[in-house]
PDB file of N, CA and C in Angstrom:
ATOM      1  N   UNK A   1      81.905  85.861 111.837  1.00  0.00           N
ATOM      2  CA  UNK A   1      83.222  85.752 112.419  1.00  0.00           C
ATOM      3  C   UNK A   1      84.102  84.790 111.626  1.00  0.00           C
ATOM      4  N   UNK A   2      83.678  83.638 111.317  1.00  0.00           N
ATOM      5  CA  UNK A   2      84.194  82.669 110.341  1.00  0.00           C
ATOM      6  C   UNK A   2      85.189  83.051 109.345  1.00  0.00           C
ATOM      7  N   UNK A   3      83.954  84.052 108.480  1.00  0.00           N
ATOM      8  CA  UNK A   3      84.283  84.989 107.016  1.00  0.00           C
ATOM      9  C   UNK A   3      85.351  85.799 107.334  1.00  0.00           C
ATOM     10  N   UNK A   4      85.458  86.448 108.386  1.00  0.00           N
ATOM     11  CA  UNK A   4      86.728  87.094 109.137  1.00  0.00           C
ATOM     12  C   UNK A   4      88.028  86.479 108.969  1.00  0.00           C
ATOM     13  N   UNK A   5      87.971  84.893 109.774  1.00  0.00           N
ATOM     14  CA  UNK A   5      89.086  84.175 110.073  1.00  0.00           C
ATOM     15  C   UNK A   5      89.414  83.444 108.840  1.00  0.00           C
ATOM     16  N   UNK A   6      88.391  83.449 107.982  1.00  0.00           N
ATOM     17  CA  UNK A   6      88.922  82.678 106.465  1.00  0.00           C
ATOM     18  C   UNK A   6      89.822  83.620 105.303  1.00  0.00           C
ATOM     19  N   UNK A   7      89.082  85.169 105.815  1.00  0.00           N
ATOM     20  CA  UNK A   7      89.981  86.010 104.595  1.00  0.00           C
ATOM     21  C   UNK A   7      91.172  86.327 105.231  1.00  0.00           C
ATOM     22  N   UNK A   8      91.599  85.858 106.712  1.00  0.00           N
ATOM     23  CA  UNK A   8      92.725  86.245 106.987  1.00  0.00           C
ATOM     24  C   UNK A   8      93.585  85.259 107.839  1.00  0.00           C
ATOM     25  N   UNK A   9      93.107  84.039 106.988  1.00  0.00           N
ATOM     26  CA  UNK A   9      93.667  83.005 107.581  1.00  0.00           C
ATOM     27  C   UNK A   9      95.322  83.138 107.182  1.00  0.00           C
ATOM     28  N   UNK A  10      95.694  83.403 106.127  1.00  0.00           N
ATOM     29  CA  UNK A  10      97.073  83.050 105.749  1.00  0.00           C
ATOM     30  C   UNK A  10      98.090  84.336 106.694  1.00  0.00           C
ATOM     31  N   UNK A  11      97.244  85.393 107.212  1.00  0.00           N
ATOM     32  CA  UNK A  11      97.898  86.229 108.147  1.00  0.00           C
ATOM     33  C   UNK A  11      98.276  85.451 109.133  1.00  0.00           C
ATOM     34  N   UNK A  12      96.820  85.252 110.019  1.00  0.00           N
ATOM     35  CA  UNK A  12      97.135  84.281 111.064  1.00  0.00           C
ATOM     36  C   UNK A  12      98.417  83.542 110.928  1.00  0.00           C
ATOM     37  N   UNK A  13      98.433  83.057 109.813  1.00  0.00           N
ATOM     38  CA  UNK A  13      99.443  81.311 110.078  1.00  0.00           C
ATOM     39  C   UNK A  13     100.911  82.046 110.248  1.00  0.00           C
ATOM     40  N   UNK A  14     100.741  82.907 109.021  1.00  0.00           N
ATOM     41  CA  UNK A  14     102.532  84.042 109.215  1.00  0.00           C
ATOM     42  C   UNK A  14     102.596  84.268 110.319  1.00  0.00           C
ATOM     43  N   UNK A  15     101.462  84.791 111.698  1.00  0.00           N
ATOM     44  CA  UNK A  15     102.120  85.273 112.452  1.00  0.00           C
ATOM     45  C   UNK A  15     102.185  84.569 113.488  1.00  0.00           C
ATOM     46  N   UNK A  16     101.757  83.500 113.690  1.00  0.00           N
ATOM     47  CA  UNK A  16     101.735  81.953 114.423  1.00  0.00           C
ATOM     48  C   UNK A  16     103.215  81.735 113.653  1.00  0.00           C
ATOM     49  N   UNK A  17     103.264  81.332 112.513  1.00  0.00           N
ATOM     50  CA  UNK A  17     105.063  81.567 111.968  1.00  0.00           C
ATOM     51  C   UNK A  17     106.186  82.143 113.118  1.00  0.00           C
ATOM     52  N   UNK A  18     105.499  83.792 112.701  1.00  0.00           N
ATOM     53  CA  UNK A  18     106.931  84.731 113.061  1.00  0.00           C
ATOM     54  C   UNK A  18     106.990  84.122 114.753  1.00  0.00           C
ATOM     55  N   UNK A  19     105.538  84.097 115.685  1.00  0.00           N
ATOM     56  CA  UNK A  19     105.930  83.612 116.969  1.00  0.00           C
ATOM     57  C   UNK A  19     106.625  82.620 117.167  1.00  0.00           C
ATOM     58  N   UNK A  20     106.648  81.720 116.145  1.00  0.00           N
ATOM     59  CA  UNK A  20     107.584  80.097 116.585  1.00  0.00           C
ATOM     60  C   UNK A  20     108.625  80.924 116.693  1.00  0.00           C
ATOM     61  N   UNK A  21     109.306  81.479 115.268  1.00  0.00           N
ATOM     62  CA  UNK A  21     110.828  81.601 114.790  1.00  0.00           C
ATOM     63  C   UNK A  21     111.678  82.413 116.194  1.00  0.00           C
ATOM     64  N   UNK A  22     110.431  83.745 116.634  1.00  0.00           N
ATOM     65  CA  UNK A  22     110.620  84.527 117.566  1.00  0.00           C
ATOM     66  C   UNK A  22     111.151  83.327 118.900  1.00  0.00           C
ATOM     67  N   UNK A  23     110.171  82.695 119.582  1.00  0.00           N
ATOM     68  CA  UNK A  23     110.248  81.109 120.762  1.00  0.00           C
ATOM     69  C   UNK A  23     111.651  80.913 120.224  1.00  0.00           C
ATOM     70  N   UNK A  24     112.070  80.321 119.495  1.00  0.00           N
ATOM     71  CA  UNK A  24     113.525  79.941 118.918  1.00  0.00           C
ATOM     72  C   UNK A  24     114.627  80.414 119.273  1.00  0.00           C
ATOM     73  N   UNK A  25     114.276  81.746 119.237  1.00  0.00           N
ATOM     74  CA  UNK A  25     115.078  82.800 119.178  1.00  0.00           C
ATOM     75  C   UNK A  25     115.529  82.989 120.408  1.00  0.00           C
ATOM     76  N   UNK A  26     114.637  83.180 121.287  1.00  0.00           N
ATOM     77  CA  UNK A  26     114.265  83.374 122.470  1.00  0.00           C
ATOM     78  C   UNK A  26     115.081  82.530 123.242  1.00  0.00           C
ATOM     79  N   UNK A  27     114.751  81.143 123.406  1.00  0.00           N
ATOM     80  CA  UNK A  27     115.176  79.533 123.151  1.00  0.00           C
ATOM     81  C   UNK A  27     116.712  79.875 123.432  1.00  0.00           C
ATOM     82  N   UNK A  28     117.152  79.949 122.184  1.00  0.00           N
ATOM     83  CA  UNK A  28     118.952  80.502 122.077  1.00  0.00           C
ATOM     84  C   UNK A  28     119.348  81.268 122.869  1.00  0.00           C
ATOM     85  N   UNK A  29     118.722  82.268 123.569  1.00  0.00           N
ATOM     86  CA  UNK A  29     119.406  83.326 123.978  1.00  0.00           C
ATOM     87  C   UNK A  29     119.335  83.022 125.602  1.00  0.00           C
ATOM     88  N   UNK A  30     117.950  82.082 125.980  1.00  0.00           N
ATOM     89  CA  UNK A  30     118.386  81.333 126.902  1.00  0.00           C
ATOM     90  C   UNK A  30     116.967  82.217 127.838  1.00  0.00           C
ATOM     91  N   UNK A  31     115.865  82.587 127.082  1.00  0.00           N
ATOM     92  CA  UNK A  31     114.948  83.340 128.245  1.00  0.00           C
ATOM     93  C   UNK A  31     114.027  82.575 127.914  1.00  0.00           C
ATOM     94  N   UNK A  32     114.027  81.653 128.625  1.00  0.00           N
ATOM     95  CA  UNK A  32     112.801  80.454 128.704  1.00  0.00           C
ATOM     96  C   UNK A  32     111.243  80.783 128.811  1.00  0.00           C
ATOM     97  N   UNK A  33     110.926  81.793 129.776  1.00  0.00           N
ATOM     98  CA  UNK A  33     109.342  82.632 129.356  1.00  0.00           C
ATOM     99  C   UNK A  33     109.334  83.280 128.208  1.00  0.00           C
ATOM    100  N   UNK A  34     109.971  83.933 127.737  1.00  0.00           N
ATOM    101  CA  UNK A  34     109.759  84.459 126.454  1.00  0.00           C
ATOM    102  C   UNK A  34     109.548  83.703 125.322  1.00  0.00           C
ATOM    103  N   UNK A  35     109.896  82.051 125.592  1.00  0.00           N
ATOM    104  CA  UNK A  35     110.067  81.076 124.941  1.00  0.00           C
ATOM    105  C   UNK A  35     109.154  80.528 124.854  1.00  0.00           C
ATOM    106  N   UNK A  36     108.509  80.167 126.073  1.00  0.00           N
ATOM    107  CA  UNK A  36     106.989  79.284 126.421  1.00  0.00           C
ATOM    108  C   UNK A  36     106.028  80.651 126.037  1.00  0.00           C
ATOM    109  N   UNK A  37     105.663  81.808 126.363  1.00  0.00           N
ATOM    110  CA  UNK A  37     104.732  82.684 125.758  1.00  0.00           C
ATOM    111  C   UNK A  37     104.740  82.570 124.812  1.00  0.00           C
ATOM    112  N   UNK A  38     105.898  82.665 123.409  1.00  0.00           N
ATOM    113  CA  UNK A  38     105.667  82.707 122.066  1.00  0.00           C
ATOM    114  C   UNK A  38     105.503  81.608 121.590  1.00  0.00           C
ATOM    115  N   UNK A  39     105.413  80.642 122.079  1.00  0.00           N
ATOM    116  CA  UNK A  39     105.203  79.024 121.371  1.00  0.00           C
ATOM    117  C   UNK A  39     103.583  79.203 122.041  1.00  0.00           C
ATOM    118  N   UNK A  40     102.905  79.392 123.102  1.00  0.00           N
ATOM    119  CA  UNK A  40     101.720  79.356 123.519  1.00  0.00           C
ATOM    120  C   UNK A  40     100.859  80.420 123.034  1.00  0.00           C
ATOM    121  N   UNK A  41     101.349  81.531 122.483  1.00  0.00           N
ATOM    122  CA  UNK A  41     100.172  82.402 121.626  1.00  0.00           C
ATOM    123  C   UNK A  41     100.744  81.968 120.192  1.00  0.00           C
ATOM    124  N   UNK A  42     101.404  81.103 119.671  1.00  0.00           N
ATOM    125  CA  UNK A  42     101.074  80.443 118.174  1.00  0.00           C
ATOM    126  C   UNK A  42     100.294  79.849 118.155  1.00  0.00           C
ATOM    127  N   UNK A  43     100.720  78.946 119.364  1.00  0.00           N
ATOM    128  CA  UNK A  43      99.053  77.396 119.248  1.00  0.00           C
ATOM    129  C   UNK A  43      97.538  78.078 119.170  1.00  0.00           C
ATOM    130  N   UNK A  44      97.814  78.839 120.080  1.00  0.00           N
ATOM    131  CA  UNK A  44      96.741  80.009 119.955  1.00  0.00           C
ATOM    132  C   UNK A  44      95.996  80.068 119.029  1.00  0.00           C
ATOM    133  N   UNK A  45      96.758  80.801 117.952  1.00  0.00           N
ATOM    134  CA  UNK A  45      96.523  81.450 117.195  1.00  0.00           C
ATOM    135  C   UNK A  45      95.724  80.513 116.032  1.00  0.00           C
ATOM    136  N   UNK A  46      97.164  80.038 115.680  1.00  0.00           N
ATOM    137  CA  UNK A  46      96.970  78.639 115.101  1.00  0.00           C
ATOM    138  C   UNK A  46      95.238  78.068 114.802  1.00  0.00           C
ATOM    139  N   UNK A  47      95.154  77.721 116.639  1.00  0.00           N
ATOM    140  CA  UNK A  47      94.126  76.748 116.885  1.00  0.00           C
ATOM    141  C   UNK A  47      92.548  77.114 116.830  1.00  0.00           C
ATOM    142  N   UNK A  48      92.630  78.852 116.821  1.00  0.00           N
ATOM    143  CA  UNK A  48      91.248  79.675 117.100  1.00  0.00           C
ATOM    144  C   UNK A  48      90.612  78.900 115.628  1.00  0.00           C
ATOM    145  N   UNK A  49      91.164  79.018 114.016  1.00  0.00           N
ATOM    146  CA  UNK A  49      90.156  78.976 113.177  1.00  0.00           C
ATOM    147  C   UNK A  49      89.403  77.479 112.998  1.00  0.00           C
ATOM    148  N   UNK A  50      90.741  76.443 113.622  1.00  0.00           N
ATOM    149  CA  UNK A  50      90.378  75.176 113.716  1.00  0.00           C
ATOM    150  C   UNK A  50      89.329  74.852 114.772  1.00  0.00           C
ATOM    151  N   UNK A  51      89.715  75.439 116.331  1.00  0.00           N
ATOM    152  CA  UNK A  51      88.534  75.249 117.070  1.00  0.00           C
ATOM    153  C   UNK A  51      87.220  76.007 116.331  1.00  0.00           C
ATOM    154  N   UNK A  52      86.946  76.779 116.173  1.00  0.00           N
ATOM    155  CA  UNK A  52      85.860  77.661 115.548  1.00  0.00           C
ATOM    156  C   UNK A  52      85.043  77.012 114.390  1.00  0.00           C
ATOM    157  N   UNK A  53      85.663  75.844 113.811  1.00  0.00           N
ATOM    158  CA  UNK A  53      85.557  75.049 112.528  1.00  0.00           C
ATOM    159  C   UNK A  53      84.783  73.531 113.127  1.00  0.00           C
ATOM    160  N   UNK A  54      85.326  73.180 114.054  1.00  0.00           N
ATOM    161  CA  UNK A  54      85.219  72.003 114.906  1.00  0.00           C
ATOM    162  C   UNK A  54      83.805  72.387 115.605  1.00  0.00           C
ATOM    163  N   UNK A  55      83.754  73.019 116.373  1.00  0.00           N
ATOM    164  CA  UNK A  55      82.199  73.769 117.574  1.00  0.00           C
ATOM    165  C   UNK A  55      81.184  73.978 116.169  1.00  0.00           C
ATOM    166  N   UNK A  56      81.741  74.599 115.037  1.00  0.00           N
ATOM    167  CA  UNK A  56      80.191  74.854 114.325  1.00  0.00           C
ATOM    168  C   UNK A  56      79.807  73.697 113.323  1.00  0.00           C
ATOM    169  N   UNK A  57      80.823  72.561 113.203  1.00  0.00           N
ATOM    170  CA  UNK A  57      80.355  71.270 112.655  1.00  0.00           C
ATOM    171  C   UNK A  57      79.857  70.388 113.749  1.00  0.00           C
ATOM    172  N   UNK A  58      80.160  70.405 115.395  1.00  0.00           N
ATOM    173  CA  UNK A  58      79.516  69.881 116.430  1.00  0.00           C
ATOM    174  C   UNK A  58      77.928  70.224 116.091  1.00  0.00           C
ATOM    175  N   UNK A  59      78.005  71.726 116.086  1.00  0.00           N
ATOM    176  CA  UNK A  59      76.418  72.264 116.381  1.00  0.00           C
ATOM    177  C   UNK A  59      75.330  71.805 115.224  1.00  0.00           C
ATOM    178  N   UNK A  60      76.103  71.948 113.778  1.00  0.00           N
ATOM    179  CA  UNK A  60      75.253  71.257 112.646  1.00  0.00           C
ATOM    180  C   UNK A  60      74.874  69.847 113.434  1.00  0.00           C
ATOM    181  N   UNK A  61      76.106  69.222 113.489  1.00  0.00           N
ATOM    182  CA  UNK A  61      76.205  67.516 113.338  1.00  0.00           C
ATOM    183  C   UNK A  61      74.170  67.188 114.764  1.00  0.00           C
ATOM    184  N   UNK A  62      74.579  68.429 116.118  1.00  0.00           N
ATOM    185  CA  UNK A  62      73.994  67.671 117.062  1.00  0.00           C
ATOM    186  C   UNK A  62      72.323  68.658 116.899  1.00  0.00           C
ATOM    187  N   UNK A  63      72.244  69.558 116.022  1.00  0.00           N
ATOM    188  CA  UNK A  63      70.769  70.055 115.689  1.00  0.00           C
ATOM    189  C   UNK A  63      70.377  69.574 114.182  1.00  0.00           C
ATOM    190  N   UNK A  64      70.719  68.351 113.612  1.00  0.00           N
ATOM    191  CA  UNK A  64      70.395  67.611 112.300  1.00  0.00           C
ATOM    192  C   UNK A  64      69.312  66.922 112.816  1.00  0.00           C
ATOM    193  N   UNK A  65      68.270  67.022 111.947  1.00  0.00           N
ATOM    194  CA  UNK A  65      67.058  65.666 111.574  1.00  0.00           C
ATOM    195  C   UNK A  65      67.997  64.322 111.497  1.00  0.00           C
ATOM    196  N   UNK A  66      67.320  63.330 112.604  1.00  0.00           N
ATOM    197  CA  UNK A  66      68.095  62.038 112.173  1.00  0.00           C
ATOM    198  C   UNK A  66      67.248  61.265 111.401  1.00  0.00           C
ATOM    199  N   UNK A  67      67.154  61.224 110.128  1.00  0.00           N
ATOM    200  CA  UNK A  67      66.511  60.116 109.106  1.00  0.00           C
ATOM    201  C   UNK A  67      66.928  58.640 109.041  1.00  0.00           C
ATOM    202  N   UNK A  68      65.992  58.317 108.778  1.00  0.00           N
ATOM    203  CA  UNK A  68      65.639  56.535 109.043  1.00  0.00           C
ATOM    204  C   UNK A  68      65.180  56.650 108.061  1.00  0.00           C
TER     205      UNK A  68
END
């Protein structure tokens, strides 16, 4: 799944992008849910490869040999 989110990380970020610009947009025109949805599926988006990055350096870090 990783290998997934790494060859298509720079998609992701464009379209975490286009959702801000979209929120903005939104923003201006004065439709405040349309505003908070597209700012909340960027973070989203955003945040999946970072959380996913974070949980599988937890799992190394807490099934490591501790040497002395």
């Amino acid at each position: 799944m990783i290998i997934t989110l790494q060859k298509h990380r720079n998609d992701l970020m464009k379209l975490s992008g286009i959702l801000i610009i979209f929120g903005f947009i939104t923003g201006l025109i004065g439709n405040d849910s349309m505003k908070h949805g597209a700012f909340l599926a960027a973070t989203v988006i955003a945040g999946i490869p970072i959380f996913i990055k974070a949980y599988q350096a937890l799992r190394m870090k807490a099934f490591r040999k501790r040497e002395r």
